[in-house]
C-alpha atoms as a PDB file:
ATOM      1  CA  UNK A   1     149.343 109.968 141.782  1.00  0.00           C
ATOM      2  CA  UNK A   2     148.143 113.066 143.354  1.00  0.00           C
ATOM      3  CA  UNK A   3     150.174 115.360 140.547  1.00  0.00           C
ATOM      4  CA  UNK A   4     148.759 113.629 137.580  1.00  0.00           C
ATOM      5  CA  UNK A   5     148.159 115.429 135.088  1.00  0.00           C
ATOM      6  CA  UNK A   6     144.298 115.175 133.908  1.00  0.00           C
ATOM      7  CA  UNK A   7     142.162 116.701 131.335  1.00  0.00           C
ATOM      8  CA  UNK A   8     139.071 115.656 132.801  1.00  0.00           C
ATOM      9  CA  UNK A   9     135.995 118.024 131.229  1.00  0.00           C
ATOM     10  CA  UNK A  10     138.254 118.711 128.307  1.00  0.00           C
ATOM     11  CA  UNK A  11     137.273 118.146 125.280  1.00  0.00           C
ATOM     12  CA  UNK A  12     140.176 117.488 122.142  1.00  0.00           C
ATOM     13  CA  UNK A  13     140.145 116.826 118.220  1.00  0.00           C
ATOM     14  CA  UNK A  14     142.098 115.074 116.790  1.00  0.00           C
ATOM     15  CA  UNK A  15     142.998 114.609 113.174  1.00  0.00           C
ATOM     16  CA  UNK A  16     144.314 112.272 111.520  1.00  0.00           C
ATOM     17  CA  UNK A  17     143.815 110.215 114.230  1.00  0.00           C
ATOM     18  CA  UNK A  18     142.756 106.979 112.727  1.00  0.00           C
ATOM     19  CA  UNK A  19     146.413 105.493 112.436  1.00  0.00           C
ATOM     20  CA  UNK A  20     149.850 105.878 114.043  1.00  0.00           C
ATOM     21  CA  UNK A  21     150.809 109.090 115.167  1.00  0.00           C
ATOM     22  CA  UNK A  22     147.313 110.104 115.683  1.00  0.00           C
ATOM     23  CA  UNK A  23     146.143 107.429 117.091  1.00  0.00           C
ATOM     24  CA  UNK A  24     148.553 107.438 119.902  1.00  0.00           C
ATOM     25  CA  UNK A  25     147.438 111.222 120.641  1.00  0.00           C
ATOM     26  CA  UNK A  26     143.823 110.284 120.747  1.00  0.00           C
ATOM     27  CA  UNK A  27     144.186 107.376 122.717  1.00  0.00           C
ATOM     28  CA  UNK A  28     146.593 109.668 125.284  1.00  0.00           C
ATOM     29  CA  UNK A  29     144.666 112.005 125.532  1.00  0.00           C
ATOM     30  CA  UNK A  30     141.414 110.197 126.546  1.00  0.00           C
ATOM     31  CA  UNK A  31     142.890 108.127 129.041  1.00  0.00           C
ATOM     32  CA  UNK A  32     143.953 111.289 130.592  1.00  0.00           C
ATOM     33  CA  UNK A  33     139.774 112.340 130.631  1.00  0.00           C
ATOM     34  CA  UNK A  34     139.524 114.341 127.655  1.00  0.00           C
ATOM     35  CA  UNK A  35     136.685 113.380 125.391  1.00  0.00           C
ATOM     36  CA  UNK A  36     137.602 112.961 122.011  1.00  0.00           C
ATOM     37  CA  UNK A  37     136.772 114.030 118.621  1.00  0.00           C
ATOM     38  CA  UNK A  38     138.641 111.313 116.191  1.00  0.00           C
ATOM     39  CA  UNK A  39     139.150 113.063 112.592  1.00  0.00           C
ATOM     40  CA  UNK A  40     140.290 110.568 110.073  1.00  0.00           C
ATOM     41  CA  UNK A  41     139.225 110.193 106.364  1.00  0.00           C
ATOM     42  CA  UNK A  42     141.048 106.582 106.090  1.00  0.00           C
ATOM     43  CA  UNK A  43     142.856 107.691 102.970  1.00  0.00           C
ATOM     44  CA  UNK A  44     145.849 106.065 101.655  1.00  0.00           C
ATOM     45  CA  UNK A  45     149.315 107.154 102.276  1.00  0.00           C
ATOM     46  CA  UNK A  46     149.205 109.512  98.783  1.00  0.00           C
ATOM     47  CA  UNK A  47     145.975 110.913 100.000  1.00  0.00           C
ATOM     48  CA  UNK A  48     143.950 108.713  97.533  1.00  0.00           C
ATOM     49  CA  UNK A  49     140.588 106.778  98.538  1.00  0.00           C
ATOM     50  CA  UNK A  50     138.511 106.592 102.179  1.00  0.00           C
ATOM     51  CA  UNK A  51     137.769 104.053 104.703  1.00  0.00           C
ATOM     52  CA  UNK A  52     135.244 104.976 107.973  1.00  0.00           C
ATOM     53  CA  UNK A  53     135.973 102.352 109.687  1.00  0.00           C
ATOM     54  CA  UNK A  54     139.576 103.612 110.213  1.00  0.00           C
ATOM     55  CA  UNK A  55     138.599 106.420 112.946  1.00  0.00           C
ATOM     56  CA  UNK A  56     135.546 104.453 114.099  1.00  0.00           C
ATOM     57  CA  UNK A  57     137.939 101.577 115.074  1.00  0.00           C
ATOM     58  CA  UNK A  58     139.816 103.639 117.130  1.00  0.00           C
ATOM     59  CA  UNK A  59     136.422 105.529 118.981  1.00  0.00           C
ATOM     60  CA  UNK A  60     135.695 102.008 119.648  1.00  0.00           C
ATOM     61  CA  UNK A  61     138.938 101.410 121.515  1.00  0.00           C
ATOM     62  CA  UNK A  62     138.726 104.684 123.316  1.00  0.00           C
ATOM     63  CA  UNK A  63     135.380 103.336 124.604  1.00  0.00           C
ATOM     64  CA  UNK A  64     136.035  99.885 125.259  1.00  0.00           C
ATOM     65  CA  UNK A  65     138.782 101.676 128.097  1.00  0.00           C
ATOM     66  CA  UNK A  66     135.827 103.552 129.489  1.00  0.00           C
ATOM     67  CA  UNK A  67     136.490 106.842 127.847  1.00  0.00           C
ATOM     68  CA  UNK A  68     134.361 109.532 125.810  1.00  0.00           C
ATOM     69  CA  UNK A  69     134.965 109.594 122.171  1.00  0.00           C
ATOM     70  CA  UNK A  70     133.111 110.627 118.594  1.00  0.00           C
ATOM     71  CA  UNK A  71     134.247 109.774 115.089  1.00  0.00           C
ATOM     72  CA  UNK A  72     134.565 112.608 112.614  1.00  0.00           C
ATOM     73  CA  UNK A  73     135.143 111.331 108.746  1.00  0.00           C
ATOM     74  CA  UNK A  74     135.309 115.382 107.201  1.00  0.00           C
ATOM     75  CA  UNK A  75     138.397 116.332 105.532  1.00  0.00           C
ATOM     76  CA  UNK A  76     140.562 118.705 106.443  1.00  0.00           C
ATOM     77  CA  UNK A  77     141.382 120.659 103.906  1.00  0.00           C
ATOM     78  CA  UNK A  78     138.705 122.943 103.102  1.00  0.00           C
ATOM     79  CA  UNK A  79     137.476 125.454 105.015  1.00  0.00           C
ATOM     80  CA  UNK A  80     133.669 123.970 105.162  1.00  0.00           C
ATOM     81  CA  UNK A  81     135.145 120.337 106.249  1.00  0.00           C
ATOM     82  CA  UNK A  82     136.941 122.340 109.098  1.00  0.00           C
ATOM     83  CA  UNK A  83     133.654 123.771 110.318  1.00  0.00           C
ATOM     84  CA  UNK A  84     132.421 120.267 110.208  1.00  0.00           C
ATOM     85  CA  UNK A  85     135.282 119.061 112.242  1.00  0.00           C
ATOM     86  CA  UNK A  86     134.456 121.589 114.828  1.00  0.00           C
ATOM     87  CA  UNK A  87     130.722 121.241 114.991  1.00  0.00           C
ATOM     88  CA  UNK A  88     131.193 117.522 115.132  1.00  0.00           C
ATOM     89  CA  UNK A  89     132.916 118.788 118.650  1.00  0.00           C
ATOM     90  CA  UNK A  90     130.231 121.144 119.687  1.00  0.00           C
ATOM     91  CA  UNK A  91     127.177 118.466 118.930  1.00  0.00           C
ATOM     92  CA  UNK A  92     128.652 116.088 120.786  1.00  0.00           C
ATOM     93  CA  UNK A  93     130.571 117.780 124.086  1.00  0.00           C
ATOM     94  CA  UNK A  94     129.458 121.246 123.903  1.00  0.00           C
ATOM     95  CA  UNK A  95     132.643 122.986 123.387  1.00  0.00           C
ATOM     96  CA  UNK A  96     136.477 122.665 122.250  1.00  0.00           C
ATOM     97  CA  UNK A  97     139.638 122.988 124.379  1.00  0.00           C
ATOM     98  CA  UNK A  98     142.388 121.214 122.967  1.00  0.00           C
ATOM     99  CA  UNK A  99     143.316 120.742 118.876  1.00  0.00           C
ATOM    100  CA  UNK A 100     145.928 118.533 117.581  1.00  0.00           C
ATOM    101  CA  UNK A 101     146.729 119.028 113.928  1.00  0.00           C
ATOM    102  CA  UNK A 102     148.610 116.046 112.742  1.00  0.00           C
ATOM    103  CA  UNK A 103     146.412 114.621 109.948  1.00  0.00           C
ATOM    104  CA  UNK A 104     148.911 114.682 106.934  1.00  0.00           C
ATOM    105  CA  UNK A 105     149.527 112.665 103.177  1.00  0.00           C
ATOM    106  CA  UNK A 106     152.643 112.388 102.132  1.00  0.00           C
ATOM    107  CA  UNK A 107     154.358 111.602  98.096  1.00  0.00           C
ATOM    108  CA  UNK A 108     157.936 110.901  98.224  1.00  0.00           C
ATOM    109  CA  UNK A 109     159.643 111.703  95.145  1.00  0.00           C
ATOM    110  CA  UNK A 110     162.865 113.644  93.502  1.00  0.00           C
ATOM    111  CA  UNK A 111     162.105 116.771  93.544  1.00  0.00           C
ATOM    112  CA  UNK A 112     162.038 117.168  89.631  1.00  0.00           C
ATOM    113  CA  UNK A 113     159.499 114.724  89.799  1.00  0.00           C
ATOM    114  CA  UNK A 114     157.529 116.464  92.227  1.00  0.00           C
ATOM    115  CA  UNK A 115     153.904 117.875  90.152  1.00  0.00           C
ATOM    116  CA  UNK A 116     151.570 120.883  90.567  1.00  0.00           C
ATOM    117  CA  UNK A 117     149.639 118.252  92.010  1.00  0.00           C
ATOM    118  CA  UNK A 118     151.815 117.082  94.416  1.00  0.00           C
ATOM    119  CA  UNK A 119     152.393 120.524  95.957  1.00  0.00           C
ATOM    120  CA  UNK A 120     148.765 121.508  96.139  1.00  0.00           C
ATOM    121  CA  UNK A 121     147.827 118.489  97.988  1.00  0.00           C
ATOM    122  CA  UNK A 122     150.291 118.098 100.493  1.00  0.00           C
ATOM    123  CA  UNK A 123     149.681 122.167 101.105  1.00  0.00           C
ATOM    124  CA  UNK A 124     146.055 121.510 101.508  1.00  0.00           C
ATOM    125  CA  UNK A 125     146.153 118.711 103.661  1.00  0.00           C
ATOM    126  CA  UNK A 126     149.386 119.765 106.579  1.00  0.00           C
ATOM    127  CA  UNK A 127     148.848 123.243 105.678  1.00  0.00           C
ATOM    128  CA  UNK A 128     146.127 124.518 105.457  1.00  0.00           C
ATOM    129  CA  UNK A 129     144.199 121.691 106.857  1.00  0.00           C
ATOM    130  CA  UNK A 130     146.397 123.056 109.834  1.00  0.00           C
ATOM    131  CA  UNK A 131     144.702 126.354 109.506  1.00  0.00           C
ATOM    132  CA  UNK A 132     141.193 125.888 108.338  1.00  0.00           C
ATOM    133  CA  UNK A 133     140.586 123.709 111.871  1.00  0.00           C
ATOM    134  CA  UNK A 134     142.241 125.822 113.941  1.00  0.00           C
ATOM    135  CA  UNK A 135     140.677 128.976 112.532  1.00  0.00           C
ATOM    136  CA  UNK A 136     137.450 127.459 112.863  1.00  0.00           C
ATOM    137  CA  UNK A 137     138.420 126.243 116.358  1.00  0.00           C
ATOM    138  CA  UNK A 138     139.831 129.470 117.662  1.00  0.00           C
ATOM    139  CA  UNK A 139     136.785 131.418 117.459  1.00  0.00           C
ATOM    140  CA  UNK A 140     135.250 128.766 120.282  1.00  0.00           C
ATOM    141  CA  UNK A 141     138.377 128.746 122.080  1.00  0.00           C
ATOM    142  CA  UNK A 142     138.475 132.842 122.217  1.00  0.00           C
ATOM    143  CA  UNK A 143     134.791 133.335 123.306  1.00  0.00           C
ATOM    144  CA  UNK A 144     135.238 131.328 126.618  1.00  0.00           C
ATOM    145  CA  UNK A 145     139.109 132.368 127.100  1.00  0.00           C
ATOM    146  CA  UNK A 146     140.665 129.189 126.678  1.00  0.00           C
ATOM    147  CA  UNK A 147     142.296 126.798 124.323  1.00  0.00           C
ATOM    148  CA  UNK A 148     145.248 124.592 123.270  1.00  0.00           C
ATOM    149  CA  UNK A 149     147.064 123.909 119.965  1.00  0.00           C
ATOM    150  CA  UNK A 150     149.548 120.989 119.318  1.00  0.00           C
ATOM    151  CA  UNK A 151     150.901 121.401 115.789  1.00  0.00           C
ATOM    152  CA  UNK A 152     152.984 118.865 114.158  1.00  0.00           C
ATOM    153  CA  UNK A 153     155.691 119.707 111.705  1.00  0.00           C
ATOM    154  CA  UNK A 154     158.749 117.249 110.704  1.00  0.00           C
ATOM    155  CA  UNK A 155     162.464 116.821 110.202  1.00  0.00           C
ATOM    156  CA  UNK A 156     161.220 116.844 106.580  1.00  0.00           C
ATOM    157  CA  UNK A 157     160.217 120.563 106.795  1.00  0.00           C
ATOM    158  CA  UNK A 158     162.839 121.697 109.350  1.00  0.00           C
ATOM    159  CA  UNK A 159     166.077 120.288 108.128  1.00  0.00           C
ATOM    160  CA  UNK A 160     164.725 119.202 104.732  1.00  0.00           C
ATOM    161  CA  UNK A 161     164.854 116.271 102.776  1.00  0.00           C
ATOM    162  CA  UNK A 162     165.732 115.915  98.985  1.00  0.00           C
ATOM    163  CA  UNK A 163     162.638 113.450  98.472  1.00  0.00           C
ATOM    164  CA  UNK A 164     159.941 115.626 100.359  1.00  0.00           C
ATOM    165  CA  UNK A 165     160.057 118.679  98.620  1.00  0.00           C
ATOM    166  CA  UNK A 166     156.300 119.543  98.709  1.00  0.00           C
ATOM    167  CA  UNK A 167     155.713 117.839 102.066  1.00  0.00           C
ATOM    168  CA  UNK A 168     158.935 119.743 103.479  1.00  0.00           C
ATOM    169  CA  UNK A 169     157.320 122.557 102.419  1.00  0.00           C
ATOM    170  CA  UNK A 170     154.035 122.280 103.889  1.00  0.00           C
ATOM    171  CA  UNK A 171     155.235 121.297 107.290  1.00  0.00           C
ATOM    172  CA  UNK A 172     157.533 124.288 107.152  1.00  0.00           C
ATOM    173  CA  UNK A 173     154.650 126.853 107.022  1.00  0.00           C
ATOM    174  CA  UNK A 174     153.019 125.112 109.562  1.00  0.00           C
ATOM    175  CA  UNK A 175     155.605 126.092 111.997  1.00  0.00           C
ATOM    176  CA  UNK A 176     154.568 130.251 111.174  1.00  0.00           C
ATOM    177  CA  UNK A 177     151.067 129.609 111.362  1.00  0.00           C
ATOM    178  CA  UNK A 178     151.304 128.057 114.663  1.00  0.00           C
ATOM    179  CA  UNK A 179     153.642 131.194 115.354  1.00  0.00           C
ATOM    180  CA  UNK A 180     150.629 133.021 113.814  1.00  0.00           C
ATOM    181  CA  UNK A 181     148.055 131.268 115.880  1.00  0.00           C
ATOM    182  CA  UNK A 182     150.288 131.633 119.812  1.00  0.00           C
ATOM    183  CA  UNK A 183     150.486 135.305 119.500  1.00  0.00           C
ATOM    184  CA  UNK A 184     146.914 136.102 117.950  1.00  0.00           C
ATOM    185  CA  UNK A 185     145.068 133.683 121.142  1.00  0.00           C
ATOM    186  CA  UNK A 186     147.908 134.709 124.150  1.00  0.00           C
ATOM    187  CA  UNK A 187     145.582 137.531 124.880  1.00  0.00           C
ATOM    188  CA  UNK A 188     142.647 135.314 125.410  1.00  0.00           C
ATOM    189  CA  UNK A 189     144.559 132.522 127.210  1.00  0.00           C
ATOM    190  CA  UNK A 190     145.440 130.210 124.124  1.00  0.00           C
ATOM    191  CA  UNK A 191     148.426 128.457 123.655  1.00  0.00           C
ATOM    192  CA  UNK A 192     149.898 127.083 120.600  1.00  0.00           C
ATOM    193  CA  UNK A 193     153.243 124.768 120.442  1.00  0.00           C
ATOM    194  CA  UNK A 194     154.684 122.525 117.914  1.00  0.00           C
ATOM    195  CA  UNK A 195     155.938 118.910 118.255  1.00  0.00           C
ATOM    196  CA  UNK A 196     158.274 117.205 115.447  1.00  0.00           C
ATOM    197  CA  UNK A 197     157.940 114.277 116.214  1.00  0.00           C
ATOM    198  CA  UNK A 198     159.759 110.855 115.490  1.00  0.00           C
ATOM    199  CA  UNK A 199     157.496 107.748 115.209  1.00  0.00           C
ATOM    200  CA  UNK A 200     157.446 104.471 113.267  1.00  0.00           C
ATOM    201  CA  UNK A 201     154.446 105.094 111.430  1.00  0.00           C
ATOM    202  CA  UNK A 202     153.589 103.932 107.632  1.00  0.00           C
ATOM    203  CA  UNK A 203     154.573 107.546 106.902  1.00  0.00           C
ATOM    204  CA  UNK A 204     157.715 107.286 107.862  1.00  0.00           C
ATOM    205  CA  UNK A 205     158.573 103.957 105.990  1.00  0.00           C
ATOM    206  CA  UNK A 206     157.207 105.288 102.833  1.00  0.00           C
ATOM    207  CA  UNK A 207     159.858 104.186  99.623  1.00  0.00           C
ATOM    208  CA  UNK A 208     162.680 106.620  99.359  1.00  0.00           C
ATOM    209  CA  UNK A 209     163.112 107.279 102.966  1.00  0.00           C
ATOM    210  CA  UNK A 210     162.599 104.145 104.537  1.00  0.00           C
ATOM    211  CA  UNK A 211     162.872 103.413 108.383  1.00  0.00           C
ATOM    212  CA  UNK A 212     165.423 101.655 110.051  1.00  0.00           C
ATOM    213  CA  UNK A 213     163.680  98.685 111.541  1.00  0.00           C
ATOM    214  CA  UNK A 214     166.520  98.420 114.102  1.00  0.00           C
ATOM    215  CA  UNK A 215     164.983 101.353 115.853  1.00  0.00           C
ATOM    216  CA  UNK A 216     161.228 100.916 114.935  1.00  0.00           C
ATOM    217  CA  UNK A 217     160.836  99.951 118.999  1.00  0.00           C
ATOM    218  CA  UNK A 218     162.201 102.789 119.910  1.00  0.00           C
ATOM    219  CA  UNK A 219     160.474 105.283 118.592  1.00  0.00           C
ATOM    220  CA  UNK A 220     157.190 104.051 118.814  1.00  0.00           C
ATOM    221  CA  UNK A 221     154.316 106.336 118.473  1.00  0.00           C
ATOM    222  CA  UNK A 222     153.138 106.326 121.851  1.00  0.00           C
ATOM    223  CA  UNK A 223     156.329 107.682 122.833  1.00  0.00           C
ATOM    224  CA  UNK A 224     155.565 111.063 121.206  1.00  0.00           C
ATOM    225  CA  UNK A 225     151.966 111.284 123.469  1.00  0.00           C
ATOM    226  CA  UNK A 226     153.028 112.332 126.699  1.00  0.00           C
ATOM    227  CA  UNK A 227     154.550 115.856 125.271  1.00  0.00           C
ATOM    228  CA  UNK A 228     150.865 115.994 123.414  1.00  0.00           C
ATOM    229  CA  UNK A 229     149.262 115.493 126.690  1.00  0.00           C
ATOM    230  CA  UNK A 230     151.783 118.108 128.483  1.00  0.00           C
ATOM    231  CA  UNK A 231     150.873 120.889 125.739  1.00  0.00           C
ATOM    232  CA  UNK A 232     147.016 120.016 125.883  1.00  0.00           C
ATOM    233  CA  UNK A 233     147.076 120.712 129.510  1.00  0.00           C
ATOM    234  CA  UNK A 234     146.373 123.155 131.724  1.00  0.00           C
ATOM    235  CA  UNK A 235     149.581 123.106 133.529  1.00  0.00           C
ATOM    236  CA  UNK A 236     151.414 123.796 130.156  1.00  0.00           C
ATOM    237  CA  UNK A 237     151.774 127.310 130.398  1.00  0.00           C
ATOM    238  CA  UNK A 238     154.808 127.024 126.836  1.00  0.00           C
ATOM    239  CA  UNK A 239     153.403 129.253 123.674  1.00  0.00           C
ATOM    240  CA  UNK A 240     154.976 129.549 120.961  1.00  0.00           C
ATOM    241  CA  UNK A 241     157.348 126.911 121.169  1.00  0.00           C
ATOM    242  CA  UNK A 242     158.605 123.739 119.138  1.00  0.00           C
ATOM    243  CA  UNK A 243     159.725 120.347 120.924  1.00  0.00           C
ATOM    244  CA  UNK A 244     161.741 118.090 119.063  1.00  0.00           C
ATOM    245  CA  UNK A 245     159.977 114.760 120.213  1.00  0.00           C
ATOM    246  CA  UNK A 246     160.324 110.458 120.289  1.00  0.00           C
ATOM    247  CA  UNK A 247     162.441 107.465 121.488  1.00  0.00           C
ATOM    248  CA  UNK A 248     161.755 108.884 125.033  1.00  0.00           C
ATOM    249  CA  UNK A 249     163.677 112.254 124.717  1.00  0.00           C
ATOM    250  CA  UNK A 250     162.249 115.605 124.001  1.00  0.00           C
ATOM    251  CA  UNK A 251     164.085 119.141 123.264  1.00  0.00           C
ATOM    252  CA  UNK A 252     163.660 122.421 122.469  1.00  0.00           C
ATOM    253  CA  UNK A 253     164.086 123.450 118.782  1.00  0.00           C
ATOM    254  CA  UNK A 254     164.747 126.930 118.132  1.00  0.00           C
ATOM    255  CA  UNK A 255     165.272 129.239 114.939  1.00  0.00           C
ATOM    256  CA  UNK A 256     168.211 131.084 116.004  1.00  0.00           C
ATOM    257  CA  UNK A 257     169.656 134.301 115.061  1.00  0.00           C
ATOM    258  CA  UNK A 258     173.422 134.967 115.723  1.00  0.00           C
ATOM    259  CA  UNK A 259     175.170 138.258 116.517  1.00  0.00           C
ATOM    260  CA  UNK A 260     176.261 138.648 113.256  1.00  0.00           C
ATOM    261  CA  UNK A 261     178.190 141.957 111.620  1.00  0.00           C
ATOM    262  CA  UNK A 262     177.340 145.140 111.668  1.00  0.00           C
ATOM    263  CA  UNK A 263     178.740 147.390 109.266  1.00  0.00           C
ATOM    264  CA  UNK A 264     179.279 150.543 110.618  1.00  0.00           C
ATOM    265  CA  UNK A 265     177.011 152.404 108.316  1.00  0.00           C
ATOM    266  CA  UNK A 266     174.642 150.615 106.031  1.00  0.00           C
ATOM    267  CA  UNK A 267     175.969 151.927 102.797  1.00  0.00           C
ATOM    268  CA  UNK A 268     179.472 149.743 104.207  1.00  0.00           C
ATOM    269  CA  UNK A 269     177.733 146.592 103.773  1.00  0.00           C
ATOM    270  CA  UNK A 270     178.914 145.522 100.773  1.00  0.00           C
ATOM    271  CA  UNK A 271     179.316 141.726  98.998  1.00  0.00           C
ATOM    272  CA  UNK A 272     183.223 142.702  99.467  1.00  0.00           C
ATOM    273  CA  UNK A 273     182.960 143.053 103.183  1.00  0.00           C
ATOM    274  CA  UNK A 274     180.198 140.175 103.571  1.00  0.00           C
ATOM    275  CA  UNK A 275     182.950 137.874 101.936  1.00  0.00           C
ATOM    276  CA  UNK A 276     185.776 139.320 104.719  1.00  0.00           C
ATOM    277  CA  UNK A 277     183.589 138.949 107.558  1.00  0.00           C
ATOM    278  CA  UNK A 278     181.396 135.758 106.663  1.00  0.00           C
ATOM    279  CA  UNK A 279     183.078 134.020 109.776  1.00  0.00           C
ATOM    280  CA  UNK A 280     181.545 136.460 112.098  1.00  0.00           C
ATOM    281  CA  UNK A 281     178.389 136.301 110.053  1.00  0.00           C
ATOM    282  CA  UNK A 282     177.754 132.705 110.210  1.00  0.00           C
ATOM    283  CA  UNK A 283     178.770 132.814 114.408  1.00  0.00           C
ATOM    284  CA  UNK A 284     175.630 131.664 116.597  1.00  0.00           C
ATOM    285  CA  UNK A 285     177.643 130.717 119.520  1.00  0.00           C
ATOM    286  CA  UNK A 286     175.855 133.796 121.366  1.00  0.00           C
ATOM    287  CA  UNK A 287     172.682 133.665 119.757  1.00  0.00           C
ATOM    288  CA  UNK A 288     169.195 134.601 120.206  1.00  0.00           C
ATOM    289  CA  UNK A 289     165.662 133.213 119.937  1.00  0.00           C
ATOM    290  CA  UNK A 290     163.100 136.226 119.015  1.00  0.00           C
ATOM    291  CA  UNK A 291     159.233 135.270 119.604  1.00  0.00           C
ATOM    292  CA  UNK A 292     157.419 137.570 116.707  1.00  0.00           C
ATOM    293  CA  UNK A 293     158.530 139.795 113.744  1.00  0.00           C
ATOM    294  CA  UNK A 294     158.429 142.658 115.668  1.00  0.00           C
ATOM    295  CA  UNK A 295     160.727 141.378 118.538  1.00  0.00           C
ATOM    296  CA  UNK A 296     163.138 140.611 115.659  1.00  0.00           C
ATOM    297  CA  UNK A 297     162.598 143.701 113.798  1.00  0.00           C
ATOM    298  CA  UNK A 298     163.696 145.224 116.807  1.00  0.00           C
ATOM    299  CA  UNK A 299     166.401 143.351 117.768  1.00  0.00           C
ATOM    300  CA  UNK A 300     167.998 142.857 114.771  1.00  0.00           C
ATOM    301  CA  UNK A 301     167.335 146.598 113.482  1.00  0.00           C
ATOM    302  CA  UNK A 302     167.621 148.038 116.829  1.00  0.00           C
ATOM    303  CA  UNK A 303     171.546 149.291 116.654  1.00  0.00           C
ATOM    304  CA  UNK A 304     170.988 150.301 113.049  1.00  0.00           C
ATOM    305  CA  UNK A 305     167.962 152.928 114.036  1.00  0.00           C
ATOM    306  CA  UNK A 306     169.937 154.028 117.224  1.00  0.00           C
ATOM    307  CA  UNK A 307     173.098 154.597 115.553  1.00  0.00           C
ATOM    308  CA  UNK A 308     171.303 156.900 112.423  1.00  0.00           C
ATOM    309  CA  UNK A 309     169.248 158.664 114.884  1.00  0.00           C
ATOM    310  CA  UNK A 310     172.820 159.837 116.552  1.00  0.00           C
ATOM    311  CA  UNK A 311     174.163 160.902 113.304  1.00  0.00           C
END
């Protein structure tokens, strides 16, 4: 079709892009003309142990269909594997365009159970793995005025889950970096978005929060691609946004700030009068969707400043 979407001359890394999720996105996204940087270490679910041939296997598919792809077998999270990640890019295609952070580990336990352990690597690997690539991507990306990045939180980090405490965690700072990351590139014409998405993946059947095989069809991982695809493109002109994504539907996820109560002089808000008007505190029927701190700031503060500036 004429109004196909292409990323022809584009050129994408993925990570984690060895199995499920990932693999999807990589596979996507070169059959859409991108050439492709496949980032995998081949680690278990925990993190633990490597296999190559994990993210080789799926260069080799990527080929087989005629497209352009390199394996990449650096980890994530440290800064130096990130560099490697990107130069991996650079030797092979020249450049950067398009990153998709999804690579991610993931230790499902009680949350008194969860370790010091546990919470550093889970941080290191959705966390800052998210920022050490894109940092290292960015300054590519900003020198020739262009770039894309797909971030990937979770349910797990955005409405929580009582066995994901450190992976909940992680994936909820990736959603401010990626905030972090859309306003610092906008000036230099880079977008960032987030996807949580909703795929049958080994992930996602780990013990303690196992699928439902009833609906393992639908919300296969390829369904989640096409919004990749959309936010890697050109035509994708969304920053600073989060789509709720899978089982062929796709939505906009905010973090919404009601009207609230305002006290008619600060020194009136007190736990007495946050008690007698908690219904109109808790009201978002008429709320609002602020795109930085200071747009907040201003927003929420705004009435406050005007109204002691009058007095």
């Amino acid at each position: 079709m004429s109004n196909q979407i292409r990323l022809d001359n584009r050129v994408a890394i993925v990570t984690g892009a060895g199995r499920g999720l990932g693999r999807a996105h990589a596979l996507a996204l070169a059959a859409r003309g991108a050439r492709v940087v496949v980032n995998d270490l081949g680690t278990e679910l925990d993190g633990a142990g490597a296999d190559s041939t994990v993210a080789d296997a799926v260069v080799e598919e990527i080929r087989q269909a005629g497209g352009a792809a390199v394996a990449n077998h650096d980890t994530v999270a440290t800064a130096e594997g990130a560099r490697g990640i990107v130069k991996t890019a650079l030797d092979a295609f020249g450049t950067v365009d398009i990153v998709v952070n999804n690579a991610g580990i993931i230790r499902k336990k009680p949350f008194l159970e969860h370790t010091a352990d546990d919470l550093a690597a889970l941080v290191a690997v959705h966390q800052a793995g998210s920022f050490f690539v894109s940092q290292a991507a960015f300054a590519v990306m900003k020198d020739k005025g262009y770039g894309r990045f797909i971030f990937t939180t979770s349910v797990g980090g955005l409405r929580a889950n009582p066995n994901v405490a450190a992976y909940g965690s992680a994936k909820a700072g990736i959603v401010g970096l990626a905030y972090t990351v859309a306003l610092a590139g906008a000036p230099y014409g880079i977008a960032a978005n987030v996807i949580s998405p909703y795929g049958a993946t080994r992930m996602g059947n780990a013990p303690l929060t196992p699928s439902d095989p009833g609906r393992a069809n639908i919300v296969r991982s390829e369904f989640v691609s096409p919004v990749v695809v959309y936010l890697a493109s050109e035509q994708c002109k969304l920053n600073h946004e989060i789509l709720t994504v899978g089982g062929g539907a796709v939505a906009r996820t905010v973090i919404a700030l009601g009207p609230g109560w305002r006290a008619p002089t600060p020194e009136q808000l007190t736990p007495e009068a946050v008690h007698e008007h908690l219904d109109a505190i808790m009201d978002v029927a008429r709320f609002s969707n602020p795109l930085s701190s200071d747009d907040e700031g201003a927003l929420f503060l705004g009435p406050a400043i005007a109204a002691a500036q009058r007095r």
